[in-house]
PDB file of N, CA and C in Angstrom:
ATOM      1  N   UNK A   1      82.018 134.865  69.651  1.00  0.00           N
ATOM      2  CA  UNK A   1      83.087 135.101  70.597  1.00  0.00           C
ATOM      3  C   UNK A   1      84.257 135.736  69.852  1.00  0.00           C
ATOM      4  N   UNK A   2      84.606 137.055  70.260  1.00  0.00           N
ATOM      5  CA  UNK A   2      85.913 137.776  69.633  1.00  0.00           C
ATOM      6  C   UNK A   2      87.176 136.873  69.982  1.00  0.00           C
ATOM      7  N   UNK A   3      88.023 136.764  68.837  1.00  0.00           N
ATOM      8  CA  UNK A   3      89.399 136.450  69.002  1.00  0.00           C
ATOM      9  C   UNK A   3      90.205 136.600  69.829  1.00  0.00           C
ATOM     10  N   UNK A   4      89.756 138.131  70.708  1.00  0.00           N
ATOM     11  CA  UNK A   4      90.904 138.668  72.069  1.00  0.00           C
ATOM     12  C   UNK A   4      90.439 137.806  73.461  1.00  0.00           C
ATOM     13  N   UNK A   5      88.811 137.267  73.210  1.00  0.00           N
ATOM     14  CA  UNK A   5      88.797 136.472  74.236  1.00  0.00           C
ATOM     15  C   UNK A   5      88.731 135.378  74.325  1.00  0.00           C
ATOM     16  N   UNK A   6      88.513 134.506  73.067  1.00  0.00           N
ATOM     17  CA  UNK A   6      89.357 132.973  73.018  1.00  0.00           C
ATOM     18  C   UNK A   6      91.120 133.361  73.618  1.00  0.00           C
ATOM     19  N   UNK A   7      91.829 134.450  73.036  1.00  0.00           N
ATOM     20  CA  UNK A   7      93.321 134.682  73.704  1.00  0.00           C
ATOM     21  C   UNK A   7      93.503 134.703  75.071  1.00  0.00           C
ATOM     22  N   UNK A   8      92.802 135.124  75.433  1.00  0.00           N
ATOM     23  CA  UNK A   8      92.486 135.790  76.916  1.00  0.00           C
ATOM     24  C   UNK A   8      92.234 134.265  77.711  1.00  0.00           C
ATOM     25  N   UNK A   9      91.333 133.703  77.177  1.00  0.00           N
ATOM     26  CA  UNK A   9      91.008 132.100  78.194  1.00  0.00           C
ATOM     27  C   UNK A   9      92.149 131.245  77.389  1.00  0.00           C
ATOM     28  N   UNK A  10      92.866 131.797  76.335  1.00  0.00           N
ATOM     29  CA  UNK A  10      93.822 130.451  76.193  1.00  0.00           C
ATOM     30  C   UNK A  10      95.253 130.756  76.944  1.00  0.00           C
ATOM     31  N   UNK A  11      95.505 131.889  77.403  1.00  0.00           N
ATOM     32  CA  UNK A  11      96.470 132.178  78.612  1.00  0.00           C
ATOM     33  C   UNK A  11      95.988 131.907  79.734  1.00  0.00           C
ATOM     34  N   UNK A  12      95.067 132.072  80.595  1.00  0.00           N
ATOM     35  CA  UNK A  12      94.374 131.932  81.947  1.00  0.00           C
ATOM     36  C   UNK A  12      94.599 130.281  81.689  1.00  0.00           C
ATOM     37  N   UNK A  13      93.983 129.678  80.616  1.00  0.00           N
ATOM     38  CA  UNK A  13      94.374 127.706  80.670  1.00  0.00           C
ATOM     39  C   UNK A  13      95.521 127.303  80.575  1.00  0.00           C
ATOM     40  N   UNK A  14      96.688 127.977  80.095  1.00  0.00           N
ATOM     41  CA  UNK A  14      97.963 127.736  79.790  1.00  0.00           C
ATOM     42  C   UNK A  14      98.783 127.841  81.243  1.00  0.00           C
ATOM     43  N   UNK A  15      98.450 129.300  81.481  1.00  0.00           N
ATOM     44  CA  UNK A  15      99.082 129.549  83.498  1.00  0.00           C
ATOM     45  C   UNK A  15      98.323 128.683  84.087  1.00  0.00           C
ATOM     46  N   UNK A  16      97.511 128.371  84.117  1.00  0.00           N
ATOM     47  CA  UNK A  16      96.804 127.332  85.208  1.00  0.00           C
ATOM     48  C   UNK A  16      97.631 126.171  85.042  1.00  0.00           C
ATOM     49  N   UNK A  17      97.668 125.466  83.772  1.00  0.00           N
ATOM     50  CA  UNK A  17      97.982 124.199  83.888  1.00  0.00           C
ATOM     51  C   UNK A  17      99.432 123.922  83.590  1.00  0.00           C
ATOM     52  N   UNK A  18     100.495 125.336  83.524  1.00  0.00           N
ATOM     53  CA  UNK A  18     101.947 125.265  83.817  1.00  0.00           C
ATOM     54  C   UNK A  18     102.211 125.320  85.409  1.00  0.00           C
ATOM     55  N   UNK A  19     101.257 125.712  86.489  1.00  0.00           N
ATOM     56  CA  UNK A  19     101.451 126.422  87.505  1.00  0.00           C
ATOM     57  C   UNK A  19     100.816 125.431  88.265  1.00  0.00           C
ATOM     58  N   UNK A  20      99.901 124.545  87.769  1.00  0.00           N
ATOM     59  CA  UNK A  20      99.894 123.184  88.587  1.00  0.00           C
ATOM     60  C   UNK A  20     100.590 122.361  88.051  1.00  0.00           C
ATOM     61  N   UNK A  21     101.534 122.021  87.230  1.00  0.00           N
ATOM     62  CA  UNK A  21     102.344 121.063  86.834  1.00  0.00           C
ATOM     63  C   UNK A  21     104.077 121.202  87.532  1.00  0.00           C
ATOM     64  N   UNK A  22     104.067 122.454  87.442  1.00  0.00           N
ATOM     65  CA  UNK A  22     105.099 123.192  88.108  1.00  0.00           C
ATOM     66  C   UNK A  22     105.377 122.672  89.727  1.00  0.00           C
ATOM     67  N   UNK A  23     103.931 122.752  90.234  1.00  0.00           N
ATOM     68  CA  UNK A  23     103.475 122.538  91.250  1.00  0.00           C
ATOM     69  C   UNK A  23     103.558 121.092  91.938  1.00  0.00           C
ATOM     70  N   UNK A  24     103.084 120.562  91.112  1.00  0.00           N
ATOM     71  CA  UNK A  24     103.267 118.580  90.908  1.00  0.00           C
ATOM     72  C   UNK A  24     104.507 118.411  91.708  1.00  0.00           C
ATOM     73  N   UNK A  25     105.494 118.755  90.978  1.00  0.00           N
ATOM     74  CA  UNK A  25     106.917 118.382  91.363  1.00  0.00           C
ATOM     75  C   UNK A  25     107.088 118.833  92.647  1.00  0.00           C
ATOM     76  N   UNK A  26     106.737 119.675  93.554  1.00  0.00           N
ATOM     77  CA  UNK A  26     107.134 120.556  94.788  1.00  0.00           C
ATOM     78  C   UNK A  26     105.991 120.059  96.011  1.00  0.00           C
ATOM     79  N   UNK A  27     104.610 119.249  95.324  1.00  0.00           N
ATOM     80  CA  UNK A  27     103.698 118.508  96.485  1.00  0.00           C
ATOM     81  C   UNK A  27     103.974 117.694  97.237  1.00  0.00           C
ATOM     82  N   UNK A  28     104.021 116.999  97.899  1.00  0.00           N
ATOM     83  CA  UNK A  28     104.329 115.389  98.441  1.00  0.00           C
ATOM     84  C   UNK A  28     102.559 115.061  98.270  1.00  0.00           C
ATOM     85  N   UNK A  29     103.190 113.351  97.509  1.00  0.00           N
ATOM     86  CA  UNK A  29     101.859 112.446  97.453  1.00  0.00           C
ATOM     87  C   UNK A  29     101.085 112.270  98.716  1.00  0.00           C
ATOM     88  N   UNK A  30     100.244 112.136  98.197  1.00  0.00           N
ATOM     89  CA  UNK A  30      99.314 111.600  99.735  1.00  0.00           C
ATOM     90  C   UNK A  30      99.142 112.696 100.181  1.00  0.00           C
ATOM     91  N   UNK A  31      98.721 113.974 100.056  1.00  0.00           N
ATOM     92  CA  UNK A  31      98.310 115.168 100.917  1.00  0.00           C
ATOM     93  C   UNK A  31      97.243 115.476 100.102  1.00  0.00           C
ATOM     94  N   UNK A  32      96.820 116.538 100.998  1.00  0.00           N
ATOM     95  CA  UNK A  32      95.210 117.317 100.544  1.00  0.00           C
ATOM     96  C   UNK A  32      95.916 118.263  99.340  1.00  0.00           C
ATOM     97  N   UNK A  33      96.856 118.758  99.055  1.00  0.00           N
ATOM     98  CA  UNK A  33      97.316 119.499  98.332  1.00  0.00           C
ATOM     99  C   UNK A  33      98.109 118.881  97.492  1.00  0.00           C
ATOM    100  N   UNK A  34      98.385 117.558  97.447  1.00  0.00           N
ATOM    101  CA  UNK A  34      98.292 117.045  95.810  1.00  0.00           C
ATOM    102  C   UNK A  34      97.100 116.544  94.973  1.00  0.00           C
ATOM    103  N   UNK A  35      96.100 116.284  95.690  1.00  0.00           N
ATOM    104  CA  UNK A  35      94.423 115.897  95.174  1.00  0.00           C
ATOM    105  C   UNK A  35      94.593 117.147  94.398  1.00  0.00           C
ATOM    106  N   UNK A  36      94.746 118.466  95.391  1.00  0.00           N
ATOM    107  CA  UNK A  36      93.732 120.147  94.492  1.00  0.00           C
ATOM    108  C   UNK A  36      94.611 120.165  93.212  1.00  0.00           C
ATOM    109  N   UNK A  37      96.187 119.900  93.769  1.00  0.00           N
ATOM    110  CA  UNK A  37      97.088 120.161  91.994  1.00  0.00           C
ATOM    111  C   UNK A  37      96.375 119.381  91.106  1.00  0.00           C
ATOM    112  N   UNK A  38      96.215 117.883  91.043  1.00  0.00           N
ATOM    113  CA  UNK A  38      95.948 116.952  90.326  1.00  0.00           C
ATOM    114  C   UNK A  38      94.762 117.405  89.749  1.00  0.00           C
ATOM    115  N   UNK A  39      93.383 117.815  90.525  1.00  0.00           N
ATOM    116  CA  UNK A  39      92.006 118.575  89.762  1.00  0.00           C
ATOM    117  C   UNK A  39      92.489 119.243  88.947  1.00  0.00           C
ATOM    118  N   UNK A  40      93.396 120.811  89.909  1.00  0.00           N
ATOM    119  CA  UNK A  40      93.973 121.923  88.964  1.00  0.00           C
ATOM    120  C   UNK A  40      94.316 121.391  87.196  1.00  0.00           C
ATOM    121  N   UNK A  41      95.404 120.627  87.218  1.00  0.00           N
ATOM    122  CA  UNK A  41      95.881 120.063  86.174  1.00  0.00           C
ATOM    123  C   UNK A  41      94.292 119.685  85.401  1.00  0.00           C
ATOM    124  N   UNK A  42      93.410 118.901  85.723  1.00  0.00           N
ATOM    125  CA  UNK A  42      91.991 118.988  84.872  1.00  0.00           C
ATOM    126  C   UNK A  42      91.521 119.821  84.604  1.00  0.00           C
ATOM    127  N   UNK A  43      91.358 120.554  85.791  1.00  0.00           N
ATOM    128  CA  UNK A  43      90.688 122.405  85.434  1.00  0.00           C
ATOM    129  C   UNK A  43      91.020 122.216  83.622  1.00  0.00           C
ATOM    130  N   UNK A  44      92.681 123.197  84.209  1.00  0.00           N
ATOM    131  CA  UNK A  44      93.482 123.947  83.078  1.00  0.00           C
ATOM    132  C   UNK A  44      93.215 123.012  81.875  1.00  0.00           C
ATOM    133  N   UNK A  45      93.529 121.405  81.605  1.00  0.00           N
ATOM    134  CA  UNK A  45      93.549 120.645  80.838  1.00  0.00           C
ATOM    135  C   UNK A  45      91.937 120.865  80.152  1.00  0.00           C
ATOM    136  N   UNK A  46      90.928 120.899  80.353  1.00  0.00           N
ATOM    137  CA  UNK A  46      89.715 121.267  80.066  1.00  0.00           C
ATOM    138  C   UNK A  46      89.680 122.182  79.342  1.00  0.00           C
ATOM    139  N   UNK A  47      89.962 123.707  80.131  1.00  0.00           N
ATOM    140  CA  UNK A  47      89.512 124.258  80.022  1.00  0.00           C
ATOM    141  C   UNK A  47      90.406 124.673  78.581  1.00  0.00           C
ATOM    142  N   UNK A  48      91.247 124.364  78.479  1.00  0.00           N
ATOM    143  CA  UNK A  48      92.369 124.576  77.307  1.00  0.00           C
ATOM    144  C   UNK A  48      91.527 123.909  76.107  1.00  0.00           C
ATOM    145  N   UNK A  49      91.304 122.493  76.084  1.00  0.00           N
ATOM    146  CA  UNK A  49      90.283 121.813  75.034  1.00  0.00           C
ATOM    147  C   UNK A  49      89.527 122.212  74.915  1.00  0.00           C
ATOM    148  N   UNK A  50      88.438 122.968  75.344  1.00  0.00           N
ATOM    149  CA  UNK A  50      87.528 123.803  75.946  1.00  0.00           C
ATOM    150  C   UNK A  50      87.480 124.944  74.193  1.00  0.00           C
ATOM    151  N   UNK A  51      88.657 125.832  74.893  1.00  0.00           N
ATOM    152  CA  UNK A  51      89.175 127.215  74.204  1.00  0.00           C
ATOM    153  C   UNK A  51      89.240 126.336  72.521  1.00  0.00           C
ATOM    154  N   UNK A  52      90.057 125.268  72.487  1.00  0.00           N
ATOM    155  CA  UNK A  52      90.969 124.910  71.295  1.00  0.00           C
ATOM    156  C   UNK A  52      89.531 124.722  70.493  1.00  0.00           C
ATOM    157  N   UNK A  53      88.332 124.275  71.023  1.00  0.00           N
ATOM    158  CA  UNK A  53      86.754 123.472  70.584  1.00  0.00           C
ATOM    159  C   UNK A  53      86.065 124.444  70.106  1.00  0.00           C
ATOM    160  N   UNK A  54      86.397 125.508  70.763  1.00  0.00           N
ATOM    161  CA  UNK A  54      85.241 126.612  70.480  1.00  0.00           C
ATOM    162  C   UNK A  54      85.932 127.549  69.246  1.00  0.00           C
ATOM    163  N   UNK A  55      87.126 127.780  69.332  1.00  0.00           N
ATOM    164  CA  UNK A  55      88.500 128.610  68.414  1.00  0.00           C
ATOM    165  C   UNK A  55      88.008 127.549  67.089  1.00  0.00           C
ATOM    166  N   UNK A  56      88.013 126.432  66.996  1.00  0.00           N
ATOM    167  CA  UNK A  56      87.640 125.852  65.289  1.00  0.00           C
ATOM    168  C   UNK A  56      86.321 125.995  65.292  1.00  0.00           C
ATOM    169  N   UNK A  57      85.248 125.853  66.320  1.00  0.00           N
ATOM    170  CA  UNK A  57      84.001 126.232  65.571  1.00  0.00           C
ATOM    171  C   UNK A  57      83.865 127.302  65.103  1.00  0.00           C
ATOM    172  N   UNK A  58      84.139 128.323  66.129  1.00  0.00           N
ATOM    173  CA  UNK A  58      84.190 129.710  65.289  1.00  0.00           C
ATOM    174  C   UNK A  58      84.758 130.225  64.138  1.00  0.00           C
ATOM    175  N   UNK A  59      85.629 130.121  63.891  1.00  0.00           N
ATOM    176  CA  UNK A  59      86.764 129.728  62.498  1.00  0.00           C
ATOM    177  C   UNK A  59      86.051 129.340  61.130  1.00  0.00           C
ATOM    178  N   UNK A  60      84.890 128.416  61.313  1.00  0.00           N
ATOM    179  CA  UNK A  60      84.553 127.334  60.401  1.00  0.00           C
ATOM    180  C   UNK A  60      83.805 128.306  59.599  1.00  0.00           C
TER     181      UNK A  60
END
């Protein structure tokens, strides 16, 4: 995996999981649309550990 696209998925995980956190604050609890933020926030959170997992194997 090239370096420009570990960069590439470590921005797409970074906007995701500023843009549901962002988001958090502006939901009201108890709706269908704080469940999707709350996933969102896993998505991004994943997918970020994800990037960070694969960036040191490759490295090694």
């Amino acid at each position: 995996m090239t370096p420009e696209m570990l960069k590439g998925f470590y921005r797409i995980a970074v906007f995701i999981l500023g843009a549901s956190i962002a988001l958090l604050f502006v939901v009201k609890p108890d709706t269908a649309e704080f469940v999707v933020t709350v996933l969102t926030i896993g998505i991004g959170a994943a997918l970020l550990v994800l990037v960070i997992l694969t960036s040191r194997y490759f490295n090694k």
